[in-house]
C-alpha atoms as a PDB file:
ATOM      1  CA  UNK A   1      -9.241  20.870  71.384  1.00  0.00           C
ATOM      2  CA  UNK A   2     -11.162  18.156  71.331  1.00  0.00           C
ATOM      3  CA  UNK A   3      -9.623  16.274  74.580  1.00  0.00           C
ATOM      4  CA  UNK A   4     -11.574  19.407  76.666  1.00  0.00           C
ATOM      5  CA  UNK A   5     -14.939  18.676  75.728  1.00  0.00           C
ATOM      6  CA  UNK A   6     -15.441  15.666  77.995  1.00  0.00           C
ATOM      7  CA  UNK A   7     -17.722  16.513  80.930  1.00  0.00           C
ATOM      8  CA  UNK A   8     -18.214  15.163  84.493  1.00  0.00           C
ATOM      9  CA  UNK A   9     -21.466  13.643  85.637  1.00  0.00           C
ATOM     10  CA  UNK A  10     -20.676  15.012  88.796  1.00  0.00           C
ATOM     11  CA  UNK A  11     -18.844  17.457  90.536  1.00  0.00           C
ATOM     12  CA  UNK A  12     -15.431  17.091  90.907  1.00  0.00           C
ATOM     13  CA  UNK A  13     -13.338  18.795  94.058  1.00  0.00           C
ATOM     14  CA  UNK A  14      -9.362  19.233  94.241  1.00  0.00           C
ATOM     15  CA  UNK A  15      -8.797  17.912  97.110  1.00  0.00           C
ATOM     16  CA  UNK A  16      -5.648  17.644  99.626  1.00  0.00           C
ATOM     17  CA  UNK A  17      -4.815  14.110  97.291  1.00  0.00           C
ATOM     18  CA  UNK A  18      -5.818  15.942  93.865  1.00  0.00           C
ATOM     19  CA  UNK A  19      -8.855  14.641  91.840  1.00  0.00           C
ATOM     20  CA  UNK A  20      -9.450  11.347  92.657  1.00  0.00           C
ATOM     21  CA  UNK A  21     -11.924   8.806  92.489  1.00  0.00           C
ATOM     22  CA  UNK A  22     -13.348   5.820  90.607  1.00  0.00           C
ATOM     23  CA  UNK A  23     -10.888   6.387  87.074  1.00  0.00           C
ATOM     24  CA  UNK A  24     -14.123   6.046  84.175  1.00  0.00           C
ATOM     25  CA  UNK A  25     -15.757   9.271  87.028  1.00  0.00           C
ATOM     26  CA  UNK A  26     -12.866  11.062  87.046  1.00  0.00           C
ATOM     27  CA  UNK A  27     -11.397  10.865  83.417  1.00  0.00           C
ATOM     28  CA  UNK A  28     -12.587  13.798  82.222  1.00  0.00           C
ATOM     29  CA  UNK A  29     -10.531  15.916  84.479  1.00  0.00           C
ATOM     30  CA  UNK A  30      -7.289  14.610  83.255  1.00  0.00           C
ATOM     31  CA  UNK A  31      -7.270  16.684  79.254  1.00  0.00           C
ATOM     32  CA  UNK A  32      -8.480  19.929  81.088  1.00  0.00           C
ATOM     33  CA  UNK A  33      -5.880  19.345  84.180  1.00  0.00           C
ATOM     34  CA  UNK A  34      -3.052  19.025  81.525  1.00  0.00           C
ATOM     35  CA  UNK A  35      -4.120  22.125  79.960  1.00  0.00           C
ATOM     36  CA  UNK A  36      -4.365  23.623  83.608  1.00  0.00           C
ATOM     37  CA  UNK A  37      -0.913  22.749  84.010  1.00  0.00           C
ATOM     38  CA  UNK A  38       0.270  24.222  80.572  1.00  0.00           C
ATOM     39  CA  UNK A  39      -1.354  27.647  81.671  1.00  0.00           C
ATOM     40  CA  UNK A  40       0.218  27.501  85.377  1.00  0.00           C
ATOM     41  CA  UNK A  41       3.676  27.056  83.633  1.00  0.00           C
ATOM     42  CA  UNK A  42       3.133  29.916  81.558  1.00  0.00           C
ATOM     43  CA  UNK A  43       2.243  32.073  84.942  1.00  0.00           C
ATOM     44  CA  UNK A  44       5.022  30.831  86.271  1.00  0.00           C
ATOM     45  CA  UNK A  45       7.418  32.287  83.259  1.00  0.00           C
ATOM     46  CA  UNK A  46       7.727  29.001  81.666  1.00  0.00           C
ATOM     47  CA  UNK A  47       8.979  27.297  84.539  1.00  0.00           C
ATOM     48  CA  UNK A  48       8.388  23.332  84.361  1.00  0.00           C
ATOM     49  CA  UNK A  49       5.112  21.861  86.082  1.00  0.00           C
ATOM     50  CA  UNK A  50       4.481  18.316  87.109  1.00  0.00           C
ATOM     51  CA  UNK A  51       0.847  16.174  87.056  1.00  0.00           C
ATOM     52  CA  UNK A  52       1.347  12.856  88.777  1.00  0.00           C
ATOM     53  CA  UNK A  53      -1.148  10.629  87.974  1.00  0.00           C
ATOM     54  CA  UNK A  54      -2.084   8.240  90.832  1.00  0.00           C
ATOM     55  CA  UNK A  55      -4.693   7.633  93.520  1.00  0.00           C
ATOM     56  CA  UNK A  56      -2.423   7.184  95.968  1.00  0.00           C
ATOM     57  CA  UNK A  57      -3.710   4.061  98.631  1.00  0.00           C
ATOM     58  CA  UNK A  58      -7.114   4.120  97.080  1.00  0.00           C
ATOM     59  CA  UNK A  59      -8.130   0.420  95.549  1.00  0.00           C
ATOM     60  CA  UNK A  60      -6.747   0.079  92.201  1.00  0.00           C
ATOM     61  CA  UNK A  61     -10.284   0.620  90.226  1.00  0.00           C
ATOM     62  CA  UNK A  62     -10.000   4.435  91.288  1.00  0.00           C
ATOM     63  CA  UNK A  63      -7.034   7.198  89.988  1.00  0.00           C
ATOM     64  CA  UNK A  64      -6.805  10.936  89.982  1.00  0.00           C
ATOM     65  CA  UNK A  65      -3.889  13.118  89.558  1.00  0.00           C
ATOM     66  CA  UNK A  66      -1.967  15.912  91.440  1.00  0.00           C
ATOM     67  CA  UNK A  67      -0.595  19.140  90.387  1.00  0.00           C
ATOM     68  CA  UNK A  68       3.103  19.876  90.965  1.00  0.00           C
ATOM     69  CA  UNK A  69       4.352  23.386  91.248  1.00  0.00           C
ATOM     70  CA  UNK A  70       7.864  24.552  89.950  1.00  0.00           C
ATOM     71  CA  UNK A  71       9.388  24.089  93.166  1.00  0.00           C
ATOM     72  CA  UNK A  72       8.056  20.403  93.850  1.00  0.00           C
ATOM     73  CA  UNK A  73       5.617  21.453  96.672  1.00  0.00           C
ATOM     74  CA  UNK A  74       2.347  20.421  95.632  1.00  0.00           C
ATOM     75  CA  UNK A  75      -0.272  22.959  93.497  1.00  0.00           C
ATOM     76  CA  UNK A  76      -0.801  26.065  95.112  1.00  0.00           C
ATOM     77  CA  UNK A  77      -3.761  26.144  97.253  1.00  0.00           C
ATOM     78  CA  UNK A  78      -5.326  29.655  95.257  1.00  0.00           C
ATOM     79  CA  UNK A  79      -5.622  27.343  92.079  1.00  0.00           C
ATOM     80  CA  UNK A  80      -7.295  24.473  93.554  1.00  0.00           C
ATOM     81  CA  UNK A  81     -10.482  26.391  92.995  1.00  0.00           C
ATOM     82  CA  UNK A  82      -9.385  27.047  89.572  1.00  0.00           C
ATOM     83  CA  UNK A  83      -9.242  23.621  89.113  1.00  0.00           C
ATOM     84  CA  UNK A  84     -12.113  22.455  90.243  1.00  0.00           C
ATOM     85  CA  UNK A  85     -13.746  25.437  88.108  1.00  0.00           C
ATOM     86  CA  UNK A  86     -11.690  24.474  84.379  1.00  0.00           C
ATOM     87  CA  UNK A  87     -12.778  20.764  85.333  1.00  0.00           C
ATOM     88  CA  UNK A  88     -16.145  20.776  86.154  1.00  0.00           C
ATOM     89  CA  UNK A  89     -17.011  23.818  83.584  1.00  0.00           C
ATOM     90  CA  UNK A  90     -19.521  22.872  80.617  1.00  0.00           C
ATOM     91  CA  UNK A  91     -17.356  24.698  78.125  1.00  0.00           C
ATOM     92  CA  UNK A  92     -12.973  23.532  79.105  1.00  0.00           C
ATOM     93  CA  UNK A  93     -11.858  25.587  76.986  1.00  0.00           C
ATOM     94  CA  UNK A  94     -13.724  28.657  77.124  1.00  0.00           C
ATOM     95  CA  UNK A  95     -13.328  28.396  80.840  1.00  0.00           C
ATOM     96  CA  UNK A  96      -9.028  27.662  80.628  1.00  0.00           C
ATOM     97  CA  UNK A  97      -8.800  30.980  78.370  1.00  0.00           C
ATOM     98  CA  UNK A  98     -10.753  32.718  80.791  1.00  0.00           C
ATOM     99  CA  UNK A  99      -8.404  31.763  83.948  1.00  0.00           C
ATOM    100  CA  UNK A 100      -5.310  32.592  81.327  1.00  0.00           C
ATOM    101  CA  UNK A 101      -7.074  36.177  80.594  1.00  0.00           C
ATOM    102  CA  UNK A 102      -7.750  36.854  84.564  1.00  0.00           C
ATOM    103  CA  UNK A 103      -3.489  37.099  85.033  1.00  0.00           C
ATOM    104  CA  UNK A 104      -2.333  39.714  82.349  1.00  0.00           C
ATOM    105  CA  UNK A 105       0.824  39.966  84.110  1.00  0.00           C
ATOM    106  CA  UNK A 106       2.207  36.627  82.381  1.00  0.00           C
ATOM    107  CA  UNK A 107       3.164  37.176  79.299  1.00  0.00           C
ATOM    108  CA  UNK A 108       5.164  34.265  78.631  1.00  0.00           C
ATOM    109  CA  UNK A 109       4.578  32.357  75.884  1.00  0.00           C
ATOM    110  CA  UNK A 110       6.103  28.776  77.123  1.00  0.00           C
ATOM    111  CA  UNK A 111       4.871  26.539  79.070  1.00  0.00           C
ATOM    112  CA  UNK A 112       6.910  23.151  80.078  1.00  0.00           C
ATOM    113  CA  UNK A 113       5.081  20.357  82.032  1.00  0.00           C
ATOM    114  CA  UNK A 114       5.963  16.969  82.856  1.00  0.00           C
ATOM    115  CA  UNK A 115       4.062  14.072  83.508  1.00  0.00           C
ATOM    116  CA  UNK A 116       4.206  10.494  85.226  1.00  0.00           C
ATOM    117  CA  UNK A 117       2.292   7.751  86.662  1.00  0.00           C
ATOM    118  CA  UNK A 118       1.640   4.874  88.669  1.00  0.00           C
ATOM    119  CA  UNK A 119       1.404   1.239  87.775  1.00  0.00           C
ATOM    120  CA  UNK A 120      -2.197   1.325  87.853  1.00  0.00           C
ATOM    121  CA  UNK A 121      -3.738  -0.458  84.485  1.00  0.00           C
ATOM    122  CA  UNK A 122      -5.878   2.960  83.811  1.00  0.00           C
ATOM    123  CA  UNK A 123      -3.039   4.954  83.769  1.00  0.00           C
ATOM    124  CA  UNK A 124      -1.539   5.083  80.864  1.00  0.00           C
ATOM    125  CA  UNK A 125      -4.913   6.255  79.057  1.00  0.00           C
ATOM    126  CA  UNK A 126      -5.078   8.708  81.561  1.00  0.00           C
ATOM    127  CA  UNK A 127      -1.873  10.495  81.216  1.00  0.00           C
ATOM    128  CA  UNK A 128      -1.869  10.529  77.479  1.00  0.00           C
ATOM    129  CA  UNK A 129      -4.877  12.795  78.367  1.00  0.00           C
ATOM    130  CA  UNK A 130      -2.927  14.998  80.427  1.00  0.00           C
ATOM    131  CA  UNK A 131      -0.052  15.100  77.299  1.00  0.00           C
ATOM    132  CA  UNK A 132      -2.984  16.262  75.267  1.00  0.00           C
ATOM    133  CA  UNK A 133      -4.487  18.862  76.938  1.00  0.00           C
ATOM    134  CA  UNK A 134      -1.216  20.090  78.052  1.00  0.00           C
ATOM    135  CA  UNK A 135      -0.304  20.301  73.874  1.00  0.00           C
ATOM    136  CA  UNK A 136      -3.455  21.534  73.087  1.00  0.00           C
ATOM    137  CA  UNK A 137      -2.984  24.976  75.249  1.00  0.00           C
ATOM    138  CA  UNK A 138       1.596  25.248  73.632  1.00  0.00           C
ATOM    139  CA  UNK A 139       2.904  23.341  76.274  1.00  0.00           C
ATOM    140  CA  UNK A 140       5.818  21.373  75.706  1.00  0.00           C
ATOM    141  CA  UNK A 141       4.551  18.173  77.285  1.00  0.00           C
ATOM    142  CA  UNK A 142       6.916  14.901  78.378  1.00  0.00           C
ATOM    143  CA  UNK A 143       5.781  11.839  79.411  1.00  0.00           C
ATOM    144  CA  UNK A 144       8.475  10.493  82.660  1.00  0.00           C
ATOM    145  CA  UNK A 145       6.652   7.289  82.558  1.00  0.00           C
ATOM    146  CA  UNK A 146       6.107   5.439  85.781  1.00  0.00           C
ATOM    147  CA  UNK A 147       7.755   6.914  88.946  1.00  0.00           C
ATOM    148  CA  UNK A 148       6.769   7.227  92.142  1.00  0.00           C
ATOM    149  CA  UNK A 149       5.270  10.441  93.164  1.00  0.00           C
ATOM    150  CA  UNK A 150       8.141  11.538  95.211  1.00  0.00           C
ATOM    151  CA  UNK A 151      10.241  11.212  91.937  1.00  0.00           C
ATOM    152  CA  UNK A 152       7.992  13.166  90.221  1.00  0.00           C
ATOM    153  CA  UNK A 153       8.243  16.134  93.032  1.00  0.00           C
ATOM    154  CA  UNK A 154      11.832  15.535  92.249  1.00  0.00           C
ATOM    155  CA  UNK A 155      12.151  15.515  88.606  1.00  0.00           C
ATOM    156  CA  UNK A 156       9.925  19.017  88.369  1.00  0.00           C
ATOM    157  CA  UNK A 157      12.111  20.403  91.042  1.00  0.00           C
ATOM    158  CA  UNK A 158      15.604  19.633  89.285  1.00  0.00           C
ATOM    159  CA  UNK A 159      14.054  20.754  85.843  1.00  0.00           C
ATOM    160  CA  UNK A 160      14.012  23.594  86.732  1.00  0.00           C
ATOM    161  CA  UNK A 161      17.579  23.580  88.217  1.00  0.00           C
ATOM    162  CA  UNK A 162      18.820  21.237  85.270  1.00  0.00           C
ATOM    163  CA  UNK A 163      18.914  17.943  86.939  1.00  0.00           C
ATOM    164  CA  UNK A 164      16.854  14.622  86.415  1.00  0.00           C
ATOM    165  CA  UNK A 165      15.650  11.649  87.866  1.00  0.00           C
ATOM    166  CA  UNK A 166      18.988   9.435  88.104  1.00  0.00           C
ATOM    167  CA  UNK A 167      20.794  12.427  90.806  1.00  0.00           C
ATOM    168  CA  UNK A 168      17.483  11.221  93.419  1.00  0.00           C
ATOM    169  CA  UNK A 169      17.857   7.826  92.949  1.00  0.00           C
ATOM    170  CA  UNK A 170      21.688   8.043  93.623  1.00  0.00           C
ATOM    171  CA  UNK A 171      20.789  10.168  96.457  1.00  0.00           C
ATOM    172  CA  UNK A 172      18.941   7.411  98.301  1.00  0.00           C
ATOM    173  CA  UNK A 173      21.216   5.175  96.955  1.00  0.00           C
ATOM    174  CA  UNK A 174      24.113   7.142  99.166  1.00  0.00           C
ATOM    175  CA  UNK A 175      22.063   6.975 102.080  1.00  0.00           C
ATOM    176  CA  UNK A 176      21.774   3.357 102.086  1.00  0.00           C
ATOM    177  CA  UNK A 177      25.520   2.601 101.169  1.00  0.00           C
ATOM    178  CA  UNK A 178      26.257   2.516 104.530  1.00  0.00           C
ATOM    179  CA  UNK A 179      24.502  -0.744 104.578  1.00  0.00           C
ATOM    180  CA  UNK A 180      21.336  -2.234 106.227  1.00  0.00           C
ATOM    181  CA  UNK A 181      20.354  -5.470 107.852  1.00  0.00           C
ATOM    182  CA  UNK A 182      16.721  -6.972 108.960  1.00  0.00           C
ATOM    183  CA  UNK A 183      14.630  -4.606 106.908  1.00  0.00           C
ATOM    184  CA  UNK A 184      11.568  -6.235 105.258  1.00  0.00           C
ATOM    185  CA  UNK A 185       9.783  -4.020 103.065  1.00  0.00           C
ATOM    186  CA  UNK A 186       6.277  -4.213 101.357  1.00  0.00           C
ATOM    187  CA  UNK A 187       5.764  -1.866  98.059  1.00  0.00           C
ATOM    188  CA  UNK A 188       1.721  -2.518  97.724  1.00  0.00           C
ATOM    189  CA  UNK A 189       2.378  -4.295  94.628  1.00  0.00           C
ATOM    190  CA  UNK A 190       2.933  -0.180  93.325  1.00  0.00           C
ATOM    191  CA  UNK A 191       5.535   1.707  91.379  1.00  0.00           C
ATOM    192  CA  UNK A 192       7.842   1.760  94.683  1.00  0.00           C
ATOM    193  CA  UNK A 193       8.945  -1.750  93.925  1.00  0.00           C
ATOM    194  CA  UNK A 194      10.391  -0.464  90.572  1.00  0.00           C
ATOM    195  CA  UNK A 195      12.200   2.659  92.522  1.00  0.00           C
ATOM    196  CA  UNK A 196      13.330   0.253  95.508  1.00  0.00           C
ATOM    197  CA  UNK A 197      14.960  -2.297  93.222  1.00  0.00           C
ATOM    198  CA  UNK A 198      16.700  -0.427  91.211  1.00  0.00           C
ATOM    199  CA  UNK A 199      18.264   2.393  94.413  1.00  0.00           C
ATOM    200  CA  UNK A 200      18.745  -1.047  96.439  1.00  0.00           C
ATOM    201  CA  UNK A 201      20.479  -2.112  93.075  1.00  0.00           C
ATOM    202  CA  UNK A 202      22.940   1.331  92.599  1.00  0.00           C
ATOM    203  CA  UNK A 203      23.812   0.967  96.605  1.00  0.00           C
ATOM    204  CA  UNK A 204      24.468  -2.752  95.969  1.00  0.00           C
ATOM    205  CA  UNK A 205      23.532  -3.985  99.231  1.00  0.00           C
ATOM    206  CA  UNK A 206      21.511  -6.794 100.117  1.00  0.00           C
ATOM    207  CA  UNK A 207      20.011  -6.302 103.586  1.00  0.00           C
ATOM    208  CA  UNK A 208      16.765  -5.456 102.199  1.00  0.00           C
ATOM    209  CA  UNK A 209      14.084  -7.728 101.352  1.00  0.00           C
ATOM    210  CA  UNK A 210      11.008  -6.729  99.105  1.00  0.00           C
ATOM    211  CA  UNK A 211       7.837  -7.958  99.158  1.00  0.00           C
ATOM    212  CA  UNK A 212       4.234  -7.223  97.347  1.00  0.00           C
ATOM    213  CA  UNK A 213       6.342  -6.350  93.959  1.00  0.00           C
ATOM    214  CA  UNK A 214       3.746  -7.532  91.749  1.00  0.00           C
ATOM    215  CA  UNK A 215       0.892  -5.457  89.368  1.00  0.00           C
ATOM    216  CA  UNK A 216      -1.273  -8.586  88.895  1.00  0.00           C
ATOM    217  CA  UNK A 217      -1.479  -9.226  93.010  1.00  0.00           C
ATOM    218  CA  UNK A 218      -3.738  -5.843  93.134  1.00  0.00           C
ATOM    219  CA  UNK A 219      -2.446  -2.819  94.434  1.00  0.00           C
ATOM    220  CA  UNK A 220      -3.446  -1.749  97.586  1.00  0.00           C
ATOM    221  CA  UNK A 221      -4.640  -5.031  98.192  1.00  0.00           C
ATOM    222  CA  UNK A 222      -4.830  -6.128 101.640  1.00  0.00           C
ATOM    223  CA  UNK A 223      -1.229  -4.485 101.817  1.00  0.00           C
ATOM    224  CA  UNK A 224       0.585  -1.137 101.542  1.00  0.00           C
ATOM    225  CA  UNK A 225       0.900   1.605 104.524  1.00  0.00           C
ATOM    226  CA  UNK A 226      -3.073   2.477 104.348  1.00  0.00           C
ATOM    227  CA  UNK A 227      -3.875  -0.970 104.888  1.00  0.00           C
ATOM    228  CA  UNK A 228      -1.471  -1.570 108.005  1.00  0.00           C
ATOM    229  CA  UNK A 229      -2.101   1.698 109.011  1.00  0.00           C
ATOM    230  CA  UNK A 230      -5.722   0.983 109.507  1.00  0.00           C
ATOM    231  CA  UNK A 231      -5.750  -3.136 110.751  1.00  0.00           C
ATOM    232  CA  UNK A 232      -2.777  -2.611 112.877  1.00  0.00           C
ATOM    233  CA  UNK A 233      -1.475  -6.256 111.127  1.00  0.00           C
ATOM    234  CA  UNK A 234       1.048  -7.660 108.443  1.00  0.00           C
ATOM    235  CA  UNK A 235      -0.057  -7.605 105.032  1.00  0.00           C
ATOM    236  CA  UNK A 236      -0.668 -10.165 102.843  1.00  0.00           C
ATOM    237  CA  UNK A 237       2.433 -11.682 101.423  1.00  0.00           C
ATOM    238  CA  UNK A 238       4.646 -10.278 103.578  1.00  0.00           C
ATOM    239  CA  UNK A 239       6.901 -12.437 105.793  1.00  0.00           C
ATOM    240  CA  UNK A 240       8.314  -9.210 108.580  1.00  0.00           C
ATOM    241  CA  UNK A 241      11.584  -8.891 109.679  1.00  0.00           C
ATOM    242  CA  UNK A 242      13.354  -7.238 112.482  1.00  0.00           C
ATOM    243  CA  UNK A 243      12.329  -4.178 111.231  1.00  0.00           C
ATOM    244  CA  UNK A 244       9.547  -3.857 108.202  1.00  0.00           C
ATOM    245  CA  UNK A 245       8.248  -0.822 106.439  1.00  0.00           C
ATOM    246  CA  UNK A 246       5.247  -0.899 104.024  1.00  0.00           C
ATOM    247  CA  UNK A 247       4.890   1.643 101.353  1.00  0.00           C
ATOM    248  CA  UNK A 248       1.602   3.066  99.292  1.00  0.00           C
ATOM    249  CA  UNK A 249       1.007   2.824  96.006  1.00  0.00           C
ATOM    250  CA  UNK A 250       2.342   5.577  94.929  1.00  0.00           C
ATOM    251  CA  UNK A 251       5.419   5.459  97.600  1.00  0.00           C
ATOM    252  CA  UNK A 252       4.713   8.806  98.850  1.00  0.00           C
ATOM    253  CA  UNK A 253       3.760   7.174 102.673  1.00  0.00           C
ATOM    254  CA  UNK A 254       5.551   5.056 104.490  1.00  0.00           C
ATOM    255  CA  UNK A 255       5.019   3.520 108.131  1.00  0.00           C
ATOM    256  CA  UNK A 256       7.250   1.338 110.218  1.00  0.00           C
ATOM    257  CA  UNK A 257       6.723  -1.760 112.344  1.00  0.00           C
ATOM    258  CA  UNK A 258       7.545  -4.618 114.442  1.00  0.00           C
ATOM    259  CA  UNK A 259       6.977  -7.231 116.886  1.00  0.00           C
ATOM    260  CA  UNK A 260       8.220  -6.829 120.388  1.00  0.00           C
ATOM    261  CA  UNK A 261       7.550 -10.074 122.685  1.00  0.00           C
ATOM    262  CA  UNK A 262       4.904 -11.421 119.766  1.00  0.00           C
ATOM    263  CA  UNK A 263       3.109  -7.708 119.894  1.00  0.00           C
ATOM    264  CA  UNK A 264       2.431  -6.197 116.971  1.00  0.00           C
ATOM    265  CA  UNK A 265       3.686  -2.394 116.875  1.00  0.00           C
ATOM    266  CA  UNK A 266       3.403  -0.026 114.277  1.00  0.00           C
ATOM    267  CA  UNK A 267       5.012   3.384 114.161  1.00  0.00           C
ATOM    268  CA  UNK A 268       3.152   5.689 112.259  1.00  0.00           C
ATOM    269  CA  UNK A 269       4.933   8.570 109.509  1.00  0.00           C
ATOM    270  CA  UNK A 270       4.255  11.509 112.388  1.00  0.00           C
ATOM    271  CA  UNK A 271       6.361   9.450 114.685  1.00  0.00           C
ATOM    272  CA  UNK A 272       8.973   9.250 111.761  1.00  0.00           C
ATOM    273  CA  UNK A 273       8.684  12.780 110.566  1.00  0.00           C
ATOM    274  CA  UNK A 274       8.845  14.038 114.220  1.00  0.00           C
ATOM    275  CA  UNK A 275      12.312  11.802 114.767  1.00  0.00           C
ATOM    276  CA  UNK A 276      13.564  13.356 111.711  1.00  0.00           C
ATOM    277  CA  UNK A 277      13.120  16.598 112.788  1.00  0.00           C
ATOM    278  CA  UNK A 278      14.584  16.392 116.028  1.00  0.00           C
ATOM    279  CA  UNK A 279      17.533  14.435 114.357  1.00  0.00           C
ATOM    280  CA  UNK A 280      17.692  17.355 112.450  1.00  0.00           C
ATOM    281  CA  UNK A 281      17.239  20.271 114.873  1.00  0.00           C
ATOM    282  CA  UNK A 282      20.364  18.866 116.507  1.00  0.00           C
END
């Protein structure tokens, strides 16, 4: 178990995002986190558990990783202190077996967990981690490869209902078939261009335009939600349309805008959520 002797300098917290943070900090989080993972499957009577490993909208230098449960809502907030404890321990392993030994009601011997990432160059390296320390504690590990983090959610979700990947993207795919016109959308130069291009692809429609689709433009760069969020302006590269969207890195935010009479105006994901809801509610 060599992958869980790697210590922090610092301490580590598990916050609302995961661990996250500049990637050569953080790295030694990612072997134990895998192993985490292995022993929250087992809890869980085997059930499948997802580590995305992202930082989200931070600048492409940083990366953490998030904890999926079985039913693609994110880690449960009673193990976040575990985590932070198995992480930041001086001894990984003798502090995973301990968390293993404190619930003697699981007696299940397998453990499933799945594992994907963002475009960001770091992480690759740092999800091979998470494989390792996820097979160093039985778990059957698989590597998903680069998804967004909403596909992740998906893929642990459907694992354990014996789906995949492909029914979500023909999902979204559905919901577009209708057809739309004048949307101009910005992917942060992140793993939602791959997931845009190929749903816009299976809808076959070609009323939406893409923009910041590149790794080597930076992600996060001067574009993405966070970044219009926060300067209330276009990002770089992106020419807007009637209506534009920008995504974040790892495509799990999303806000609108516009211009109305030259103005710039941006509605935010509450707005979106809240629309939704009503929509919804009838």
């Amino acid at each position: 178990m060599d992958c869980l002797k790697s210590t922090p300098d610092r301490f580590l917290r598990y916050g609302t995002g995961g661990f996250r943070g500049d990637a050569t900090v953080v790295e030694p989080a990612f072997a134990r986190c895998g192993a985490l993972a292995c022993l929250r499957s087992k809890v869980l009577g085997g059930s499948v558990v997802g580590v995305m490993v992202t930082a989200s909208h931070n600048p492409e230098r940083d990366n953490g990783l998030k904890i999926t449960e079985q039913d693609g809502r994110m880690l449960t907030q009673s193990w976040e202190a575990l985590a932070e404890e198995c992480v930041n321990a001086e001894d990984g392993a003798e502090s995973l077996n301990g968390i293993l030994q404190s619930f003697p009601e699981s007696q299940c011997n397998r453990a499933v967990v799945v594992v994907g990432r963002d475009t960001r160059e770091s992480s690759q390296k740092l999800s091979e981690l998470v494989l390792a320390g996820a097979s160093a504690f039985g778990a059957d590990a698989y590597d998903v490869g680069e998804v967004t983090t909403p596909e992740l959610h998906w893929i642990v979700r459907s694992r354990n209902s014996s789906s995949a990947l492909a029914p979500y993207r023909d999902a979204m795919a559905s919901a577009l078939s209708s057809g739309i016109q004048g949307l101009s959308v910005d992917c942060a130069n992140g793993i939602g261009a791959l997931a845009l291009k190929d749903i816009v692809s299976r809808a076959g429609i070609s009323g939406i335009s893409i923009f910041n689709d590149r790794k080597d433009k930076g992600l996060n760069l001067n574009c993405g939600a966070d970044y219009v969020q926060k300067e209330h302006t276009v990002p770089v590269g992106h020419i807007p349309a009637d209506r534009s969207a920008s995504l974040d890195g790892d495509a799990d935010r999303m806000v609108y805008y516009r211009f109305r009479e030259d103005q710039f105006e941006l509605v935010d994901g509450d707005k979106i959520l809240a629309f939704v809801m009503r929509h919804l509610n009838g």
